[in-house]
N, C-alpha and C. Protein backbone atom coordinates (compact mmCIF):
# COMPACT_ATOMS: atom_id res chain seq x y z
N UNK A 1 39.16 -8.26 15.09
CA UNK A 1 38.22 -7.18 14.92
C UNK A 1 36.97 -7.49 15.72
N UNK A 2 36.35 -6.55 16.32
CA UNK A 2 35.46 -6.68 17.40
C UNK A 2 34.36 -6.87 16.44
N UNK A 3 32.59 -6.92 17.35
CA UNK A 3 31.77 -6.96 17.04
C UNK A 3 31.22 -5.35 16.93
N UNK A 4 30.03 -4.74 15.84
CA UNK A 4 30.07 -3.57 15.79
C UNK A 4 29.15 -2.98 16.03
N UNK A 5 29.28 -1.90 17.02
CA UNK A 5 28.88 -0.98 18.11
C UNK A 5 27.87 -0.41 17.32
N UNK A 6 26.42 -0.67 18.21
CA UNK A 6 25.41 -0.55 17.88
C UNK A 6 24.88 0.74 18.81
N UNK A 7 24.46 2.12 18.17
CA UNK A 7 24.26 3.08 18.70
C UNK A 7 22.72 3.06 18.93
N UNK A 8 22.40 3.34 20.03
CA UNK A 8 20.91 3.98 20.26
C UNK A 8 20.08 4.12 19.49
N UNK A 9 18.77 3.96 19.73
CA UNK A 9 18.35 4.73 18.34
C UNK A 9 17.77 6.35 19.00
N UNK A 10 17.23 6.96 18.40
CA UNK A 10 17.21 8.84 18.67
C UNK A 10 15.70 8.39 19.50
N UNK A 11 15.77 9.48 20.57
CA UNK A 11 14.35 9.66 21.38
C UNK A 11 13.15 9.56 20.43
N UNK A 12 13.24 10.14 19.32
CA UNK A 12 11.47 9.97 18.32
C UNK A 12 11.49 8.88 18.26
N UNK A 13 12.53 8.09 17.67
CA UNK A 13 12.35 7.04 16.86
C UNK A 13 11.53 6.26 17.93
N UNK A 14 12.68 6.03 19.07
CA UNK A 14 11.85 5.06 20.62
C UNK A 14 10.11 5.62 20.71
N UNK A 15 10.10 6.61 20.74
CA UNK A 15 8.80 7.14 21.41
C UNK A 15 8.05 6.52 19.99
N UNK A 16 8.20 6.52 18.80
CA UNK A 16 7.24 6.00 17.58
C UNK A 16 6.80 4.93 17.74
N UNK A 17 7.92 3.67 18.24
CA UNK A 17 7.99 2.65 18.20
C UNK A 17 6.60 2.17 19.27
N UNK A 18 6.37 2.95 20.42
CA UNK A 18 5.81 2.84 21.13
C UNK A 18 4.46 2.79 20.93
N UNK A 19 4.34 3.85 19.85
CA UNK A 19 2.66 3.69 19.62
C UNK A 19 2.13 2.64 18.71
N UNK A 20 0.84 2.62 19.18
CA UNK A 20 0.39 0.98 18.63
C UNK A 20 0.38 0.84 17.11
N UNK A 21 0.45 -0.42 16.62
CA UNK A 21 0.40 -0.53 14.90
C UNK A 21 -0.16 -1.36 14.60
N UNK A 22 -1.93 -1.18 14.37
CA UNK A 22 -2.57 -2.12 14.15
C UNK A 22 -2.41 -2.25 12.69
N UNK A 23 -2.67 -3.58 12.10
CA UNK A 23 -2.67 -3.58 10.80
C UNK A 23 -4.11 -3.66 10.61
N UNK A 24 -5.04 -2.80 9.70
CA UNK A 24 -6.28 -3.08 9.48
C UNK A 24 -6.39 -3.88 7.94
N UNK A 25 -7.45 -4.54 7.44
CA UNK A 25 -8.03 -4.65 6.33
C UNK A 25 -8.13 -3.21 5.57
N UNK A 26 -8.20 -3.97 4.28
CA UNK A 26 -8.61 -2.35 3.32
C UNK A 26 -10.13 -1.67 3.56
N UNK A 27 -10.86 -2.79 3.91
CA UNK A 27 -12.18 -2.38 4.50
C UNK A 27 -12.44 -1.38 6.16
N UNK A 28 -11.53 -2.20 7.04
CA UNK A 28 -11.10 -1.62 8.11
C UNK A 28 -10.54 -0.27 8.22
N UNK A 29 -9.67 -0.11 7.07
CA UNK A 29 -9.08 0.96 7.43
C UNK A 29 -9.99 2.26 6.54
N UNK A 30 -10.49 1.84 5.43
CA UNK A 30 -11.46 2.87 5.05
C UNK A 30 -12.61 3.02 6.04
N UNK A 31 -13.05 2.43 6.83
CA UNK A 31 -13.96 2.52 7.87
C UNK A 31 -13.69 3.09 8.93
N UNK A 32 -11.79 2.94 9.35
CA UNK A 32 -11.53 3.95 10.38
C UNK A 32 -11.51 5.45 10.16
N UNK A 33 -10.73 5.75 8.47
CA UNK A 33 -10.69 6.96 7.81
C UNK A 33 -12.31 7.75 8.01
N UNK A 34 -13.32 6.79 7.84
CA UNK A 34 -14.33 7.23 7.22
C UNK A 34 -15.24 7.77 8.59
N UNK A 35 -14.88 6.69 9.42
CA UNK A 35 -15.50 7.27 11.07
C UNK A 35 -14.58 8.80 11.61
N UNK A 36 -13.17 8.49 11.73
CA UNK A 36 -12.71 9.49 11.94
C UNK A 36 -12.82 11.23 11.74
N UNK A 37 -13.20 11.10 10.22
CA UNK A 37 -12.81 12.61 9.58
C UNK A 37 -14.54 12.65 9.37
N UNK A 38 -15.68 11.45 10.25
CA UNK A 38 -16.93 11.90 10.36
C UNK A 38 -16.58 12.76 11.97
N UNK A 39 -16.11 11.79 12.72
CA UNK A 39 -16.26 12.76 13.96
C UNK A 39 -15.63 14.05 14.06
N UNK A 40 -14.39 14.15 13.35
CA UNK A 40 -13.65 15.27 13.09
C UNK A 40 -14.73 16.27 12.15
N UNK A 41 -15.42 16.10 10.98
CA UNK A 41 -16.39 17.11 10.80
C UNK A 41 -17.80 17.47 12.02
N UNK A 42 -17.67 16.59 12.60
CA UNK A 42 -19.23 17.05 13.54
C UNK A 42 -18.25 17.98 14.88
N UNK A 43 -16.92 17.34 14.95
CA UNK A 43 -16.66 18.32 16.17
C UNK A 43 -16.36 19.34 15.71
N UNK A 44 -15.42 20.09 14.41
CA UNK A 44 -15.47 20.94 13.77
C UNK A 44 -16.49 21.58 13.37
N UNK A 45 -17.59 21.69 13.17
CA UNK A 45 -18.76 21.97 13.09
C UNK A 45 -19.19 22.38 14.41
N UNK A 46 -19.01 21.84 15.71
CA UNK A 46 -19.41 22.51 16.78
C UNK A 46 -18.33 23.52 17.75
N UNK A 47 -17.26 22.96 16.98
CA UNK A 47 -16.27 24.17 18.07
C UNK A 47 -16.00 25.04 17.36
N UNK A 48 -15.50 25.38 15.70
CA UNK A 48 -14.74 25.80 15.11
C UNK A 48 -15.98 26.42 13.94
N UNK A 49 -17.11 26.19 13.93
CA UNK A 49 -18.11 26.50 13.35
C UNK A 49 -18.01 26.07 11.87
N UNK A 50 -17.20 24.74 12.02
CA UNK A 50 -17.21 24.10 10.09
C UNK A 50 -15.84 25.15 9.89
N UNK A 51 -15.02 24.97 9.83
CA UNK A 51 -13.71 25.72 9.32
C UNK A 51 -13.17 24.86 8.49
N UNK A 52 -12.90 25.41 7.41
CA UNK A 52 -12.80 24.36 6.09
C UNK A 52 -10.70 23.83 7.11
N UNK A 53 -10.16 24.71 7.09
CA UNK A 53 -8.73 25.09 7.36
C UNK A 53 -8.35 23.83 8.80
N UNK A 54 -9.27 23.94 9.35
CA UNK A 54 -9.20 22.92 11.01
C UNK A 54 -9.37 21.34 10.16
N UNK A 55 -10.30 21.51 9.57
CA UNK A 55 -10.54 20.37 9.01
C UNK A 55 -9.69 19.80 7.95
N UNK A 56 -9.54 20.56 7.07
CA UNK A 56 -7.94 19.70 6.14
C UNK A 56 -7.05 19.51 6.65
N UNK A 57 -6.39 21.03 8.07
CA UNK A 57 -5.09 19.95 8.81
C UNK A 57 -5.25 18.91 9.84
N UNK A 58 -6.51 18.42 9.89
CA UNK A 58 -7.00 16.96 10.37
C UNK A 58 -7.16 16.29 9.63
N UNK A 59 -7.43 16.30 8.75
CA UNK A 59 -7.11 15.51 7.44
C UNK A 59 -6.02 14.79 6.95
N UNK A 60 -5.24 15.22 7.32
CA UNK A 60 -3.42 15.24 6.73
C UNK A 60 -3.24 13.71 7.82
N UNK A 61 -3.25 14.09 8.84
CA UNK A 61 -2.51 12.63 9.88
C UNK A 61 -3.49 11.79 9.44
N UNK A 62 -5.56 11.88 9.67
CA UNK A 62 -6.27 11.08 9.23
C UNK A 62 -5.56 10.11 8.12
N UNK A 63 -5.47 11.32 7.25
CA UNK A 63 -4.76 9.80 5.77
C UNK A 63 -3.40 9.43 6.32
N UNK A 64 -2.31 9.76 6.65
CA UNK A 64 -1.50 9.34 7.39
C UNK A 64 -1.48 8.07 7.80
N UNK A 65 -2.17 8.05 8.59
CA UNK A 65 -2.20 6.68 9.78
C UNK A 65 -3.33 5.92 8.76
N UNK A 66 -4.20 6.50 7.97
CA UNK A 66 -4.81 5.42 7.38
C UNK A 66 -3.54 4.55 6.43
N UNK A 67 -2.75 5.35 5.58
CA UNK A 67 -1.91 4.52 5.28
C UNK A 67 -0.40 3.48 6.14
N UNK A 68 -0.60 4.10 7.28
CA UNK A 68 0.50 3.00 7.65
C UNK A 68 -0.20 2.30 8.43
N UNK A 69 -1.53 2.25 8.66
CA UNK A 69 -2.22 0.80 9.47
C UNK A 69 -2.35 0.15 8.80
N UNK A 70 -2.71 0.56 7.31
CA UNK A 70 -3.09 -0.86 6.80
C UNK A 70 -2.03 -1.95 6.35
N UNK A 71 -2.63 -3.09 6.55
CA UNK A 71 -2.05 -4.11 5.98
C UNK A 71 -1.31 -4.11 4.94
N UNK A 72 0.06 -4.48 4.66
CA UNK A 72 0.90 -4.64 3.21
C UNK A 72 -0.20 -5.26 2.30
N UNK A 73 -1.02 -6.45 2.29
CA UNK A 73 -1.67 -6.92 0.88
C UNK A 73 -2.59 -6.04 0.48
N UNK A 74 -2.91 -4.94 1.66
CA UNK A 74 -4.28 -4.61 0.91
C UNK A 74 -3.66 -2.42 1.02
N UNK A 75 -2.51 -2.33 0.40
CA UNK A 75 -1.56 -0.84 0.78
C UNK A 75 -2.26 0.28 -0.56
N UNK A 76 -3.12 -0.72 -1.55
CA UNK A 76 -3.48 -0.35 -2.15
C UNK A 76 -4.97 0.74 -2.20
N UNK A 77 -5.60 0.23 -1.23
CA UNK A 77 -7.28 0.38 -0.78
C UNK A 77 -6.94 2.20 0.22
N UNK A 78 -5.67 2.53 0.90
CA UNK A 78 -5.57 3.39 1.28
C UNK A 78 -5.85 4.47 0.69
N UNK A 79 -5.13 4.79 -0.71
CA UNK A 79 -5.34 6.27 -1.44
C UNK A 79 -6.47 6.12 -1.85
N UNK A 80 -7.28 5.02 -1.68
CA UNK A 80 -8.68 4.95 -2.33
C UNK A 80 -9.90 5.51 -1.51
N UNK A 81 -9.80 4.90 -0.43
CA UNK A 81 -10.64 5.29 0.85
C UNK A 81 -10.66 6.57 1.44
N UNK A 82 -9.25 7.27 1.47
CA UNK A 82 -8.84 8.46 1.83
C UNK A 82 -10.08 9.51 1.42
N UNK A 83 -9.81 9.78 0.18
CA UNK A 83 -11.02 10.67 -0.79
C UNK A 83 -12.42 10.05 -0.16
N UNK A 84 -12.63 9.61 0.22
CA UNK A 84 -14.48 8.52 0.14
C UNK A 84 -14.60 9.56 1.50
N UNK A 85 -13.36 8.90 2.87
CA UNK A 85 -13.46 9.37 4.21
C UNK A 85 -13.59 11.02 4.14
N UNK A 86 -13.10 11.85 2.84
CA UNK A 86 -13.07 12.98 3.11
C UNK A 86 -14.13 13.34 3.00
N UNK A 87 -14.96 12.99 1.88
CA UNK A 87 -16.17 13.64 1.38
C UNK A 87 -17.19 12.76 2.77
N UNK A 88 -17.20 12.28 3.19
CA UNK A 88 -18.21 11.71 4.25
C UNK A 88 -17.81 12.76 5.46
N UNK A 89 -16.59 12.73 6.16
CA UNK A 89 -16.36 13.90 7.07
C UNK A 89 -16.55 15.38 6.61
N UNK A 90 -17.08 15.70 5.30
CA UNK A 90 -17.24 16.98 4.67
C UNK A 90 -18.73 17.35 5.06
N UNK A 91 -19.68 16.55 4.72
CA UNK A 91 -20.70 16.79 5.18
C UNK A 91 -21.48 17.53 6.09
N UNK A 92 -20.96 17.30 7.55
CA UNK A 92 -21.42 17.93 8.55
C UNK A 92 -20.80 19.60 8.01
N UNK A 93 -19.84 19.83 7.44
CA UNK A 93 -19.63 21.24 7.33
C UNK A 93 -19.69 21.96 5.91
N UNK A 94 -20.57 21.04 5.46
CA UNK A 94 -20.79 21.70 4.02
C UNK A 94 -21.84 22.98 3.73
N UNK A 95 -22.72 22.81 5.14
CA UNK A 95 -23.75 23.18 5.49
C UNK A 95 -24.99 23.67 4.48
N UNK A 96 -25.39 22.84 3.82
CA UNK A 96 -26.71 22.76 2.40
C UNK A 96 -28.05 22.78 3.51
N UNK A 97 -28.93 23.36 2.84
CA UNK A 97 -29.92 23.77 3.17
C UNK A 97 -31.16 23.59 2.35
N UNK A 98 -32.54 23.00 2.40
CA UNK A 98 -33.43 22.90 1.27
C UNK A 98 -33.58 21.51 1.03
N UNK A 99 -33.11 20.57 1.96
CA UNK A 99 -33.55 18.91 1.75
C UNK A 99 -32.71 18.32 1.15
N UNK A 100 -32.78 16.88 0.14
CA UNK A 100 -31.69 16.54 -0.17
C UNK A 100 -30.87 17.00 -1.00
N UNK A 101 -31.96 17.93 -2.10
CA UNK A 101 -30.79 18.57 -3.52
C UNK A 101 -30.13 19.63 -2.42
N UNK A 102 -30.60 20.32 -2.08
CA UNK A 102 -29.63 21.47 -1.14
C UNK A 102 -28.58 20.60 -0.57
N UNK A 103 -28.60 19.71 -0.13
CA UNK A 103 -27.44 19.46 0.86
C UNK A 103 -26.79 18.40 -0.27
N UNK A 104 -27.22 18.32 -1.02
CA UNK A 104 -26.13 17.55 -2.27
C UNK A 104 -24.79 18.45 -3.02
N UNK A 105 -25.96 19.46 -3.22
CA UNK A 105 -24.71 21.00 -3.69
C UNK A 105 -24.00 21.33 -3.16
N UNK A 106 -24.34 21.58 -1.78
CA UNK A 106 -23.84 22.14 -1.10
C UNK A 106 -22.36 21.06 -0.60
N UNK A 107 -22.78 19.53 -0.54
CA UNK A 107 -21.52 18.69 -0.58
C UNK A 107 -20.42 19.10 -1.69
N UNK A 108 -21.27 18.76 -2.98
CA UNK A 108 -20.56 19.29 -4.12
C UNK A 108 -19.44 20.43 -3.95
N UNK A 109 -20.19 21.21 -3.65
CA UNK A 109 -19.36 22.41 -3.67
C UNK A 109 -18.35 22.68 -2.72
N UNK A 110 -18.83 22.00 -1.45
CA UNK A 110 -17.38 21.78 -0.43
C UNK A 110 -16.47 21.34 -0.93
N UNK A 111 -16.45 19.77 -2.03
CA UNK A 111 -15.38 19.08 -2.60
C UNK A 111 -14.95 19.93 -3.18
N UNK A 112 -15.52 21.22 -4.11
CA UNK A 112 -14.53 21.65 -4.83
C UNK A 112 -13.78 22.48 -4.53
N UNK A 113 -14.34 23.78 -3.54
CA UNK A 113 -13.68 24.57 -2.51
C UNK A 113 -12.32 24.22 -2.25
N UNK A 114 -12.99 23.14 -1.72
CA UNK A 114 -11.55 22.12 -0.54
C UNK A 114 -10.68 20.86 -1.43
N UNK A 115 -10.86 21.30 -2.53
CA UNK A 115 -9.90 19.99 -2.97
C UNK A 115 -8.63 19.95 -2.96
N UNK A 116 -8.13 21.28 -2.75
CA UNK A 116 -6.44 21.34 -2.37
C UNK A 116 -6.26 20.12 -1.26
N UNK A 117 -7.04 20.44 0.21
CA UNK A 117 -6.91 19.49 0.99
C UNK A 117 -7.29 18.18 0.73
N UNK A 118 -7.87 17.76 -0.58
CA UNK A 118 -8.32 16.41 -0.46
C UNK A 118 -7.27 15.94 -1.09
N UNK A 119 -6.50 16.90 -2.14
CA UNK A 119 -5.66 16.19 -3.08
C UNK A 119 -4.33 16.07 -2.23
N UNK A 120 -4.47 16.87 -1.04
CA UNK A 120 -3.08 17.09 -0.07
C UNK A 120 -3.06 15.78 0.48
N UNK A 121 -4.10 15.06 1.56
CA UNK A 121 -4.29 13.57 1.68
C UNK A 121 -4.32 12.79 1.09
N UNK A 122 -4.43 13.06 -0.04
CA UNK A 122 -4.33 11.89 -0.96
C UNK A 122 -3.34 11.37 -1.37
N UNK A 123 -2.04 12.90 -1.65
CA UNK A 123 -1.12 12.30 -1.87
C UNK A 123 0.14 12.18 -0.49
N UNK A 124 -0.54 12.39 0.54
CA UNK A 124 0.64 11.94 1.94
C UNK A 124 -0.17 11.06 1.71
N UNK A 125 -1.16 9.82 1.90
CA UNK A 125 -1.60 8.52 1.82
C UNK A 125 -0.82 7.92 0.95
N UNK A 126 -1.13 7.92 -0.44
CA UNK A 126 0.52 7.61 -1.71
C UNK A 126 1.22 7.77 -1.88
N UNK A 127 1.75 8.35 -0.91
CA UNK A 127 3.34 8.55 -0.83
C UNK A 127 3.51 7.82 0.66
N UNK A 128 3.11 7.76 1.20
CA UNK A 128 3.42 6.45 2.42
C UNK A 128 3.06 5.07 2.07
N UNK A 129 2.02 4.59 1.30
CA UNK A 129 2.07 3.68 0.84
C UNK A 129 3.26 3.24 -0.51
N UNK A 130 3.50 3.80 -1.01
CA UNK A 130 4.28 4.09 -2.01
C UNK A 130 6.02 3.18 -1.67
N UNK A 131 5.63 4.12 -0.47
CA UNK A 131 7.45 3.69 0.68
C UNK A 131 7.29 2.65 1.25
N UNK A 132 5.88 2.28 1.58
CA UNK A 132 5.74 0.71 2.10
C UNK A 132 5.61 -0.44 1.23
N UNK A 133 5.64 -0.10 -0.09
CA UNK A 133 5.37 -0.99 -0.97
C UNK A 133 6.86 -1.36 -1.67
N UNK A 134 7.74 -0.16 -1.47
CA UNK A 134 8.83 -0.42 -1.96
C UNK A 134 9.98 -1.12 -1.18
N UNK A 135 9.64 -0.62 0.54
CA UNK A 135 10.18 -1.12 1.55
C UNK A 135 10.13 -2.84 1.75
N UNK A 136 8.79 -3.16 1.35
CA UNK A 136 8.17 -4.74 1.54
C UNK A 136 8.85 -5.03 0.47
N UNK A 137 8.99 -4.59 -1.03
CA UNK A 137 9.58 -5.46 -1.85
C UNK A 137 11.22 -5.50 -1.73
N UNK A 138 11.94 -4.54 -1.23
CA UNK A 138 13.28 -4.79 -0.86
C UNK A 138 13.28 -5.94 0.31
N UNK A 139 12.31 -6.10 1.02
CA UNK A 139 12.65 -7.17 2.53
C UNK A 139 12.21 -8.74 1.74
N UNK A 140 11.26 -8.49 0.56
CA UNK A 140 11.41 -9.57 0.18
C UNK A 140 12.68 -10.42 -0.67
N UNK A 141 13.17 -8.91 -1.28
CA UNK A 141 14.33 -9.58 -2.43
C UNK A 141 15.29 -9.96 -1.36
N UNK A 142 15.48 -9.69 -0.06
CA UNK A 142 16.51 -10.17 0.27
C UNK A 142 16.24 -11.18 1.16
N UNK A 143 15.30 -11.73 1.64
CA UNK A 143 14.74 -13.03 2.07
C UNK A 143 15.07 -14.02 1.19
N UNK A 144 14.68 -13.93 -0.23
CA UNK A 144 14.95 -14.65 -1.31
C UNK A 144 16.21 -15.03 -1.78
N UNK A 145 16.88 -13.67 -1.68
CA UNK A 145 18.18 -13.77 -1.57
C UNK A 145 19.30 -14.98 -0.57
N UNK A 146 18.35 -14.75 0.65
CA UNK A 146 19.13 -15.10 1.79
C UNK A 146 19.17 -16.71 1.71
N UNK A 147 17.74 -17.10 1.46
CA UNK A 147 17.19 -18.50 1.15
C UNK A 147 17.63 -19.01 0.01
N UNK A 148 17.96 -18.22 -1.20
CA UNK A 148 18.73 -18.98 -2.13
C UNK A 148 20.17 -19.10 -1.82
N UNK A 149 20.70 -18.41 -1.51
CA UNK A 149 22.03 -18.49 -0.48
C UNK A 149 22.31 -19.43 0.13
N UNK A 150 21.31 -20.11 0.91
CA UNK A 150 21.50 -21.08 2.23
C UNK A 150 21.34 -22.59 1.57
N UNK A 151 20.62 -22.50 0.03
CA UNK A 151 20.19 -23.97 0.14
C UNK A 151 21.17 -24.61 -0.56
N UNK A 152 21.41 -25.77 -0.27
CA UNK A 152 22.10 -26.64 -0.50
C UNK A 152 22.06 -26.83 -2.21
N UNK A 153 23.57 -27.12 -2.51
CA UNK A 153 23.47 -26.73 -4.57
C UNK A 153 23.31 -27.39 -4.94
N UNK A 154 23.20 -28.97 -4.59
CA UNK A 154 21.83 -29.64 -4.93
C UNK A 154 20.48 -29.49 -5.21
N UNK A 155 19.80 -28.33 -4.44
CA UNK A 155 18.49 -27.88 -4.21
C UNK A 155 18.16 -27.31 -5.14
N UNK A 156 19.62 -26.00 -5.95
CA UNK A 156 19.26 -25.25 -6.60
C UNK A 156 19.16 -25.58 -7.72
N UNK A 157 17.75 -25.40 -8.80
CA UNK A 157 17.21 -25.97 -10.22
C UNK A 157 18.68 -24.99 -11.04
N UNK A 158 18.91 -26.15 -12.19
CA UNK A 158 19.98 -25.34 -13.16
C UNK A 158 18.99 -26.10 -14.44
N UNK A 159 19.03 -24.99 -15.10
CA UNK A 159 18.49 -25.24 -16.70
C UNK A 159 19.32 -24.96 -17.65
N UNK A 160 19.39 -25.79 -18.37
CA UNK A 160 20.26 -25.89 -19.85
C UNK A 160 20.27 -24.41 -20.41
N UNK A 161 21.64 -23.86 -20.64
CA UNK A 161 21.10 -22.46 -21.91
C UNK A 161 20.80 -23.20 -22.90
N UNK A 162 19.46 -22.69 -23.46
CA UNK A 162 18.58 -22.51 -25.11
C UNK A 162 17.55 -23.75 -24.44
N UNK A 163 17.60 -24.03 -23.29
CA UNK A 163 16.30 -25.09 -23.25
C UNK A 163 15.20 -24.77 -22.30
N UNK A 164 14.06 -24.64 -22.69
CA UNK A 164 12.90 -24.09 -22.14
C UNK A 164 12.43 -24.68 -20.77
N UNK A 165 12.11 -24.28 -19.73
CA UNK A 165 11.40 -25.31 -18.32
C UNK A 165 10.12 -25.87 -18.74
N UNK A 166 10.16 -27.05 -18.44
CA UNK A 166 9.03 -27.89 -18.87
C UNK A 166 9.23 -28.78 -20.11
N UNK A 167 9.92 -28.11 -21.16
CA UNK A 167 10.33 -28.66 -22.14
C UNK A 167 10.59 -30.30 -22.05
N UNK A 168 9.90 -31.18 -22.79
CA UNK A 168 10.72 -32.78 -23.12
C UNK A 168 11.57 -32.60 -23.87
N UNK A 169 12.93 -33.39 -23.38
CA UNK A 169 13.60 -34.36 -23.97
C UNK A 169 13.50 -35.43 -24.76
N UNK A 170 14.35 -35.45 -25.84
CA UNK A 170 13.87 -37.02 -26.18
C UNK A 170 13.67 -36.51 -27.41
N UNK A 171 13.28 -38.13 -28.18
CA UNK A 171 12.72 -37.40 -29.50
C UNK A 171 11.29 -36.71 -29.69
N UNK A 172 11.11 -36.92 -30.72
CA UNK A 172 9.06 -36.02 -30.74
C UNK A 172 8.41 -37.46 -31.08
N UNK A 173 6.97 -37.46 -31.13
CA UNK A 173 6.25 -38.67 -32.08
C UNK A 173 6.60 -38.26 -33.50
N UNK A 174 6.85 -39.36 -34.19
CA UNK A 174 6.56 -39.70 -35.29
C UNK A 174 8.11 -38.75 -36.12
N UNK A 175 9.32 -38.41 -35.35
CA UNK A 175 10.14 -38.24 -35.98
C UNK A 175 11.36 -39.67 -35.77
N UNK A 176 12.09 -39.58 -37.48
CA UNK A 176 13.11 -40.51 -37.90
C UNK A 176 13.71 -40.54 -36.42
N UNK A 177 14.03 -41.83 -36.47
CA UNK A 177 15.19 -42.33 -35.44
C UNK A 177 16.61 -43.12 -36.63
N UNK A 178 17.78 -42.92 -35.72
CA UNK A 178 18.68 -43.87 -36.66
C UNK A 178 19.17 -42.56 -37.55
N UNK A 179 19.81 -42.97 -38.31
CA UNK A 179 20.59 -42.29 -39.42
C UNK A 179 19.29 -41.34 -40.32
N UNK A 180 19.92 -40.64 -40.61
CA UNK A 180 19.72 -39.62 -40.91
C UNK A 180 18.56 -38.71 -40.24
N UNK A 181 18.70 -39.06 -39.02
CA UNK A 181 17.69 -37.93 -37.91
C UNK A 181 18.09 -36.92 -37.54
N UNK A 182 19.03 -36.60 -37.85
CA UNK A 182 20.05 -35.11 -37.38
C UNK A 182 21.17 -35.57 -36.46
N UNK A 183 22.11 -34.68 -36.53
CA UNK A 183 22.61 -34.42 -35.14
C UNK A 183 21.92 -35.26 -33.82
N UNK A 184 22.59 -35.80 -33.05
CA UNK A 184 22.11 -36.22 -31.45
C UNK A 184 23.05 -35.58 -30.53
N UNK A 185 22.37 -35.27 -29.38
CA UNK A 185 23.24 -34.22 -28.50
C UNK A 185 23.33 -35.25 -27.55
N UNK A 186 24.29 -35.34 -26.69
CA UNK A 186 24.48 -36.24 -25.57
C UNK A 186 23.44 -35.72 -24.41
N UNK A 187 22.91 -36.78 -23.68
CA UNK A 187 22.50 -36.52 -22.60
C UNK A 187 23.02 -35.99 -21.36
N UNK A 188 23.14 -35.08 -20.68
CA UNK A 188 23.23 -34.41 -19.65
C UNK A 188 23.41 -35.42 -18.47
């Protein structure tokens, strides 16, 4: 029986592969989210005149790629940052008026307008992290797998059934030795 014929992979897949995959920090990557969907509100704001609609479907890849840059240890900090980056890129098009309480409300009230789209990023961010978290723990069980597999059965620890790890052997202090100490189990 031959060796088995390994097909292509499909034109997207190649062309995906291609684009870069930085892994950021959880700090990093809320900082890219948070720069991003700032410049995305100031250019929206000047081409599109603040369009709530331009701006949530920029939103969508924003959290996107915030969740698959980041780093596996830190997959957690993504759905977190997401929301922070939105309301910071909201700003420029919230358009409040009257100093800081005006332009506080006026934030306010963008979040609530627009929370379909915040809750829409939020959950394509947790749901890609979600798949990367489940993906990393399948590549680990079978690393583990593979490595307990390989080592020599010498290597591998066997514990007594009914006896605890760490547990001593032996007798205790200050119990009978000799006749009438119970039962003695042979040593292993």
């Amino acid at each position: 029986m031959g060796a088995p014929v390994r097909r292509p992979a499909p034109p997207v897949v190649v062309a995906l592969r291609r684009l870069p995959n930085p892994r950021l920090t959880g700090l990093g990557a809320g900082l890219f989210a948070s720069a991003a969907m700032l410049v995305i509100g100031f250019l929206d704001w000047l081409l599109f005149d603040g369009s709530p609609v331009v701006f949530g479907l920029l939103f969508l890849p924003v959290s996107a790629l915030t969740a698959l840059w980041v780093r596996t240890a830190d997959l957690v900090t993504a759905p977190i940052s997401v929301p922070i980056a939105f309301a910071v890129g909201v700003v420029p098009i919230s358009g409040g008026s009257g100093g800081i309480g005006g332009q506080a409300m006026a934030l306010v009230t963008a979040l609530a307008v627009h929370a379909g789209w915040l809750y829409g990023g939020t959950l394509v961010a947790g749901l890609i992290t979600c798949v990367r978290k489940v993906r990393d723990m399948g590549r680990r069980q079978r690393a583990a797998g593979v490595a307990r597999a390989s080592a020599p059965a010498g290597a591998r620890p066997r514990l007594r059934s009914g006896a605890k790890s760490g547990a001593k052997s032996g007798p205790k202090p200050g119990a009978k030795s000799g006749a009438g100490a119970g039962p003695r189990r042979p040593a292993p």
